[in-house]
Protein backbone atom coordinates (compact mmCIF):
# COMPACT_ATOMS: atom_id res chain seq x y z
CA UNK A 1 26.53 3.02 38.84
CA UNK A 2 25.96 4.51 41.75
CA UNK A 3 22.30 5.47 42.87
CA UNK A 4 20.48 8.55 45.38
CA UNK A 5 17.82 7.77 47.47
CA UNK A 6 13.94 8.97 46.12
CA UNK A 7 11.54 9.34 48.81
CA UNK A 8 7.84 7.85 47.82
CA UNK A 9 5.18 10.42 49.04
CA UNK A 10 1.61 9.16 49.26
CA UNK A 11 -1.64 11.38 49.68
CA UNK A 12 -3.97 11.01 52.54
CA UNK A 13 -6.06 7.66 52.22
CA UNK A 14 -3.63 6.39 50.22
CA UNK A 15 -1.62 2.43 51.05
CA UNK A 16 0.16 3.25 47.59
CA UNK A 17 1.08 5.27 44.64
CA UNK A 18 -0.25 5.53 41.59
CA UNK A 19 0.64 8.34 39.21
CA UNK A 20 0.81 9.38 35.68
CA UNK A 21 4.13 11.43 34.62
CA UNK A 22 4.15 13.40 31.53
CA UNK A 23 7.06 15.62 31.05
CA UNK A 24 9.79 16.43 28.34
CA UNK A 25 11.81 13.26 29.11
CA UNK A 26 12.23 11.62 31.89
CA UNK A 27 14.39 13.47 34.68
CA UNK A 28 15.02 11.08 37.37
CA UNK A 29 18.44 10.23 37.96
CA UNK A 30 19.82 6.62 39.14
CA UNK A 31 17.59 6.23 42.20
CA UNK A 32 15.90 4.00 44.46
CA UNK A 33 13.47 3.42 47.26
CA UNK A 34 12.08 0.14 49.91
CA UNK A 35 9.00 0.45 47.80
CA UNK A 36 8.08 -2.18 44.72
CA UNK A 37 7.89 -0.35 41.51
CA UNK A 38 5.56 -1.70 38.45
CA UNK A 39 6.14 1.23 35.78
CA UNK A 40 4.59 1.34 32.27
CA UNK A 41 5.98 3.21 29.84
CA UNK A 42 3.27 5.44 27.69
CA UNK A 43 5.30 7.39 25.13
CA UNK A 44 8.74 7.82 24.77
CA UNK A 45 11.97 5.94 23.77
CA UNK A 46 15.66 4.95 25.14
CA UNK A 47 17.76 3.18 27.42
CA UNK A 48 16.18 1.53 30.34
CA UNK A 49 18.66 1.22 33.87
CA UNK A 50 17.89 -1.74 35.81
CA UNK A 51 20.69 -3.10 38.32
CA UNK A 52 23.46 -3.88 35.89
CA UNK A 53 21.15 -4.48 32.86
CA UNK A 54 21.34 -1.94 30.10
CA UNK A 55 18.11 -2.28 27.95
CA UNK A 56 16.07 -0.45 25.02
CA UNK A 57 12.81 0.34 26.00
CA UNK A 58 9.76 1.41 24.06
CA UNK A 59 6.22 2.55 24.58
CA UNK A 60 4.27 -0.51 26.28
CA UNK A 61 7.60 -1.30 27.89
CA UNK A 62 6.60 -2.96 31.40
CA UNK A 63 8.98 -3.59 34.21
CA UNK A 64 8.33 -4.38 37.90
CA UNK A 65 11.10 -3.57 40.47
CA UNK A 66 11.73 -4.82 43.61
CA UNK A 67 12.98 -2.79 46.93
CA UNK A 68 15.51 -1.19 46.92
CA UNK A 69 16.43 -2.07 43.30
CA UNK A 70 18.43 1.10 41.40
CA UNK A 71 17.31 2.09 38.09
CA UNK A 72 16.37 4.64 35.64
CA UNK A 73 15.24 5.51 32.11
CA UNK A 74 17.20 7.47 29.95
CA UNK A 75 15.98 9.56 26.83
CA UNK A 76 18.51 10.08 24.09
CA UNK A 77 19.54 13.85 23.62
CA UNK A 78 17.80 14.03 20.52
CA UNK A 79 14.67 12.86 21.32
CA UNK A 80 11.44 15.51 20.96
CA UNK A 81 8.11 14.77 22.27
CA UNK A 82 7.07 13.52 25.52
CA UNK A 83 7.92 11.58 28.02
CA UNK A 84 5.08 9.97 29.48
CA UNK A 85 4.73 6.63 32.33
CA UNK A 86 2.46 5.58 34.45
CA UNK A 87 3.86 4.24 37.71
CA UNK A 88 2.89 1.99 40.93
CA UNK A 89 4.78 2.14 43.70
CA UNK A 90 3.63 -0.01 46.82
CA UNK A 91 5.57 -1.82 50.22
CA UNK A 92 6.12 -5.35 49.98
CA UNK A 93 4.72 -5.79 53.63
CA UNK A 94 1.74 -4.38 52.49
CA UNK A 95 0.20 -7.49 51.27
CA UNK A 96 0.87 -9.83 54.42
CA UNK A 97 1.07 -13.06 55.26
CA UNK A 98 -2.31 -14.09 53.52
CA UNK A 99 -1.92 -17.24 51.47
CA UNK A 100 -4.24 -16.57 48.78
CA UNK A 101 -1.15 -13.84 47.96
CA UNK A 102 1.50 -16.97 47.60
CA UNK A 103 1.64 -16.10 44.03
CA UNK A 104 2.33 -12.54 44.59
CA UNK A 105 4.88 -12.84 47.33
CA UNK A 106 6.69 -15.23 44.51
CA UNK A 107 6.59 -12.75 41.88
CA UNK A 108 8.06 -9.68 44.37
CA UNK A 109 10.97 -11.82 45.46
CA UNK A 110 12.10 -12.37 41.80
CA UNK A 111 11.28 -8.60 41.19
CA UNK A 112 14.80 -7.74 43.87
CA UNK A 113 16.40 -8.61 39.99
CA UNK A 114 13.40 -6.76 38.00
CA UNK A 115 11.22 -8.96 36.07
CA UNK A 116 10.17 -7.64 32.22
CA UNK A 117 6.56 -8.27 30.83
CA UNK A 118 5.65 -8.83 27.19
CA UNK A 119 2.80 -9.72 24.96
CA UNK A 120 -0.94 -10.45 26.46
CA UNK A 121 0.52 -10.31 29.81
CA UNK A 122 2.13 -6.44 29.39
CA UNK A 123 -0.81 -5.45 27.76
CA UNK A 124 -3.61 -6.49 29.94
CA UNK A 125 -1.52 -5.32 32.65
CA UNK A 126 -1.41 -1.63 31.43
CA UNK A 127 -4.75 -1.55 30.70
CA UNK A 128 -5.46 -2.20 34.43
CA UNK A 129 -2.63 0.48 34.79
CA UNK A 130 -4.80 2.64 32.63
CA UNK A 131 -7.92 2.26 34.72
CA UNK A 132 -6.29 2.37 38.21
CA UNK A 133 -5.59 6.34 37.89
CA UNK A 134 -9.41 6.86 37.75
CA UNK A 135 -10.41 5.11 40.89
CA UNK A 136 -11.15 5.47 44.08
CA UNK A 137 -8.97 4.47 46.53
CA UNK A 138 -10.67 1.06 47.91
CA UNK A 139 -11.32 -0.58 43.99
CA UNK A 140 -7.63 0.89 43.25
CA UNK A 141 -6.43 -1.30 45.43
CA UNK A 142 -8.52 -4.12 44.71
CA UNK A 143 -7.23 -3.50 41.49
CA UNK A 144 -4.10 -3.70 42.26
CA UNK A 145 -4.13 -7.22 43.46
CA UNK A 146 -5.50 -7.84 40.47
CA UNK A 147 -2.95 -6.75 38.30
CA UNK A 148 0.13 -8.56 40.60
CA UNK A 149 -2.40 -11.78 40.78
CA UNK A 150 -2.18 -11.87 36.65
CA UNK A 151 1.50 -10.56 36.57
CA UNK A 152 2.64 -13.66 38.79
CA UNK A 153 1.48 -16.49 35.99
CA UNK A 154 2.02 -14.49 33.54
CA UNK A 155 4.24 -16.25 30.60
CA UNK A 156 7.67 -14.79 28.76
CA UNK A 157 8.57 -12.62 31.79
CA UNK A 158 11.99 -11.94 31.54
CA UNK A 159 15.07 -11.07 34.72
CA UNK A 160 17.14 -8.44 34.31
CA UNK A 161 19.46 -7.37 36.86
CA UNK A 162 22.20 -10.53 37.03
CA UNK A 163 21.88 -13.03 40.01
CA UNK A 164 24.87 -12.14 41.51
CA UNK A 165 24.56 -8.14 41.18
CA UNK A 166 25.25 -6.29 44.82
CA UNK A 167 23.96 -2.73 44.50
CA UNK A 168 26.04 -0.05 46.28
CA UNK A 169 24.66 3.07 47.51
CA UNK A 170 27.09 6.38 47.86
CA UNK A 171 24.97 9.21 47.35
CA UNK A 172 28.21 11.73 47.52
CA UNK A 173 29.48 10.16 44.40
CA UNK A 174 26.36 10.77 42.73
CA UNK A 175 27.58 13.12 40.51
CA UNK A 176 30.40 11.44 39.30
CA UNK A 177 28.68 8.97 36.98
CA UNK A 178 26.19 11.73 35.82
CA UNK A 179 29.38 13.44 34.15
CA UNK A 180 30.64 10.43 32.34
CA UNK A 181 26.38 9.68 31.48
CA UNK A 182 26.31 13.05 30.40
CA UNK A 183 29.62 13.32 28.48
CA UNK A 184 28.57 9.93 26.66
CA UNK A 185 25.46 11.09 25.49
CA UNK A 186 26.33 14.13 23.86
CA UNK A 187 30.16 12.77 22.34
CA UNK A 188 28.73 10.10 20.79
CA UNK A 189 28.41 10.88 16.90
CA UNK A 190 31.95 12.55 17.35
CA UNK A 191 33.62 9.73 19.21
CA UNK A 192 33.76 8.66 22.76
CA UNK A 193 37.22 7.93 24.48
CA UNK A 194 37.56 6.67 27.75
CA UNK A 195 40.69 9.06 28.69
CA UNK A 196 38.33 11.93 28.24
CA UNK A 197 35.31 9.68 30.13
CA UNK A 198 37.95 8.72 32.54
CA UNK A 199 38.93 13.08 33.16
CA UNK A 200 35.28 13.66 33.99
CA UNK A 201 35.28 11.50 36.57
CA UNK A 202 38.18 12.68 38.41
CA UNK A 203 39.89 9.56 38.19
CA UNK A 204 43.17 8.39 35.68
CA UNK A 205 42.42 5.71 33.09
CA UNK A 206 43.06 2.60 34.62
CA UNK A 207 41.22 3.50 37.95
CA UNK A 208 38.24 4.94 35.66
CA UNK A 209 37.85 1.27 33.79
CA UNK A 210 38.37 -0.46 37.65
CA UNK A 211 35.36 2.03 38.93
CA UNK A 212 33.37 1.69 36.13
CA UNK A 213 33.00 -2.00 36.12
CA UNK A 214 32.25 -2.28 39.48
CA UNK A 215 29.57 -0.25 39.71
CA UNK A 216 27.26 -0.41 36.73
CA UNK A 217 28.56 -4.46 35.93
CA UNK A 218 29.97 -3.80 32.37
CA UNK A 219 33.41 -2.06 30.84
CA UNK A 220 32.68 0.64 29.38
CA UNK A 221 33.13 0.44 25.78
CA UNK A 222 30.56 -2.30 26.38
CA UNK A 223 28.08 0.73 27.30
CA UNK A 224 28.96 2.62 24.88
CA UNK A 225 28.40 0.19 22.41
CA UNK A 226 25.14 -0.67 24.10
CA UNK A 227 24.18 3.21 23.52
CA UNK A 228 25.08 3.29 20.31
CA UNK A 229 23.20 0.23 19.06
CA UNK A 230 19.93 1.62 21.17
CA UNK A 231 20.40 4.63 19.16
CA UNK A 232 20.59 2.94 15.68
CA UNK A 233 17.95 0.54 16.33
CA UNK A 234 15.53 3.60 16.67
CA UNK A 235 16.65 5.08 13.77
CA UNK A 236 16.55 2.25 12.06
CA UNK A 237 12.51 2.46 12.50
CA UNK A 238 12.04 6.02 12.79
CA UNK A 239 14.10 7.07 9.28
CA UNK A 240 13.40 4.22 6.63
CA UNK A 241 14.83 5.41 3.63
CA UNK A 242 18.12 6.35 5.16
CA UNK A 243 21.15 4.16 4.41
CA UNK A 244 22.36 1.83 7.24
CA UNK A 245 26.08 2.82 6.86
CA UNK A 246 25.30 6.58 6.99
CA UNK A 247 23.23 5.97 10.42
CA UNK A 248 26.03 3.83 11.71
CA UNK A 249 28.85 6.54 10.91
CA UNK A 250 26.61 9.29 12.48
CA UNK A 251 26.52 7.64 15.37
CA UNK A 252 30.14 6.77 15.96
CA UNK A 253 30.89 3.89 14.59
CA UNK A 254 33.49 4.68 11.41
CA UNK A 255 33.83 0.59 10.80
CA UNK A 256 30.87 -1.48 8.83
CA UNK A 257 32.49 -4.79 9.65
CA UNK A 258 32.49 -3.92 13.52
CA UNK A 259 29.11 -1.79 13.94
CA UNK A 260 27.74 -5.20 12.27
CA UNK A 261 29.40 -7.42 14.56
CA UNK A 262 28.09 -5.41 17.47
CA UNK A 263 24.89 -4.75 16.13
CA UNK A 264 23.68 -8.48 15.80
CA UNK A 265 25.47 -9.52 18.87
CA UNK A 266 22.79 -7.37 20.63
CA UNK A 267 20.39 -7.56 18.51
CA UNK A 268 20.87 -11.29 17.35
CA UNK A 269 19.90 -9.40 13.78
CA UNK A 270 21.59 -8.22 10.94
CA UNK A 271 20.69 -4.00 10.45
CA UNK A 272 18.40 -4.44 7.75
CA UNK A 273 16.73 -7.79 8.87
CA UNK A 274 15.98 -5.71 12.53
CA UNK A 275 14.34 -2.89 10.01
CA UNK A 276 12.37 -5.24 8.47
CA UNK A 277 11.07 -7.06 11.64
CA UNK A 278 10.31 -4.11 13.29
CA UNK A 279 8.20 -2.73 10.19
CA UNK A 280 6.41 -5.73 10.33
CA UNK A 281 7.83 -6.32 6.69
């Protein structure tokens, strides 16, 4: 996937960002920047973009980016509410050479693949998050090395972009994978065909699947798969009492045996076992 540049601004006084966004969903396209990114999701649901990872995210979702690292979070067309993050954006060089910052340094380098927090870690971390938008600029940043110093031991991190993943940066085919992001979203229930992806982006079939793989690291009925499944997985929580077939065929998938197959290969669930777990049943 290809990514635009998104300049950082900061206000005066400031050695980094910290801001609160709360709109309808969120509206940034594939984008990066030479700044680290820690960004906590608040409300909202969807697909996170990280690299070549494709992942659901959720509110207390935590991820910290390195430079330079594309990404983006994507809200599903129908979702109503808000969107709403809370996100840190800082230099590396910021923080030296100082070796009571070893830890730190550590942590940033294995953020160029974006590391994923969980459990006490994530939610100690946002807390600090929390707090950080109410400070002044000198315990902000104090703060802030507080918050990295915890991140780096923190347990159950997870990587995300692949090891060998080689971002490319063409901002005048930006629009290109919009269409096909667009055209996916909103063909889904109906039934998504490559040809038609493949039209969008101004390119025949065969060049489409070439193009596709190379920039966003999977084929693309492996996305849309991975869309899908994001999709049912919410439903899955957010309507109870609905059947499992009648979400599945809603959203595409007109074969049990294969929706299953993909489901738990992403899931590493069966439907109604993923219901349960996530209703703490």
């Amino acid at each position: 996937m290809l990514a635009q540049f998104e300049k950082v601004s900061l206000r005066p006084g400031e050695s980094f960002a910290c801001r609160e966004f709360a709109t309808a969903r969120f509206f940034s396209p594939f984008h990066f920047h030479p700044e680290c990114e820690l960004t906590l999701i608040e409300e909202s649901h969807g697909l996170r973009f990280v690299g070549d990872s494709i992942g659901r995210f959720a509110v207390g979702d935590l991820v910290l980016l390195g430079p330079q690292l594309p990404h983006y979070w994507n809200n599903p067309p129908e979702w109503r509410g808000r969107a709403r993050s809370i996100v840190v954006q800082f230099l590396p060089g910021m923080f030296g050479g100082a070796p009571e910052l070893a830890a730190v340094q550590r942590l940033l380098q294995r953020a160029a693949r974006g590391v994923h927090f969980s459990g006490r870690a994530a939610r100690e971390a946002a807390e600090r998050m929390r707090r950080m938008m109410g400070l002044a600029p000198l315990p902000r940043l104090l703060l802030l090395f507080e918050t990295l110093g915890a991140l780096a031991s923190a347990r159950g991190t997870r990587l995300l972009a692949s090891a060998g993943y080689a971002p490319e940066f063409n901002v005048a085919d930006q629009g290109r994978l919009a269409r096909v992001l667009d055209y996916v979203n909103t063909a889904l229930a109906d039934g998504v065909e490559q040809r038609e992806a493949a039209r969008r982006a101004g390119l025949t079939p065969a060049a489409f699947s070439r193009y596709f793989r190379r920039k966003l690291g999977h084929t693309f009925e492996a996305f849309v798969n991975e869309v899908r499944v994001g999709r049912i997985c919410r439903a899955l929580v957010d309507e109870p009492d609905r059947a499992v077939a009648e979400i599945a065929f809603a959203n595409g998938y007109n074969n049990l045996a294969n929706f299953n197959r993909q489901f738990r290969r992403r899931t590493g669930l069966a439907p109604l076992a993923y219901r349960r777990k996530q209703r703490g049943l």
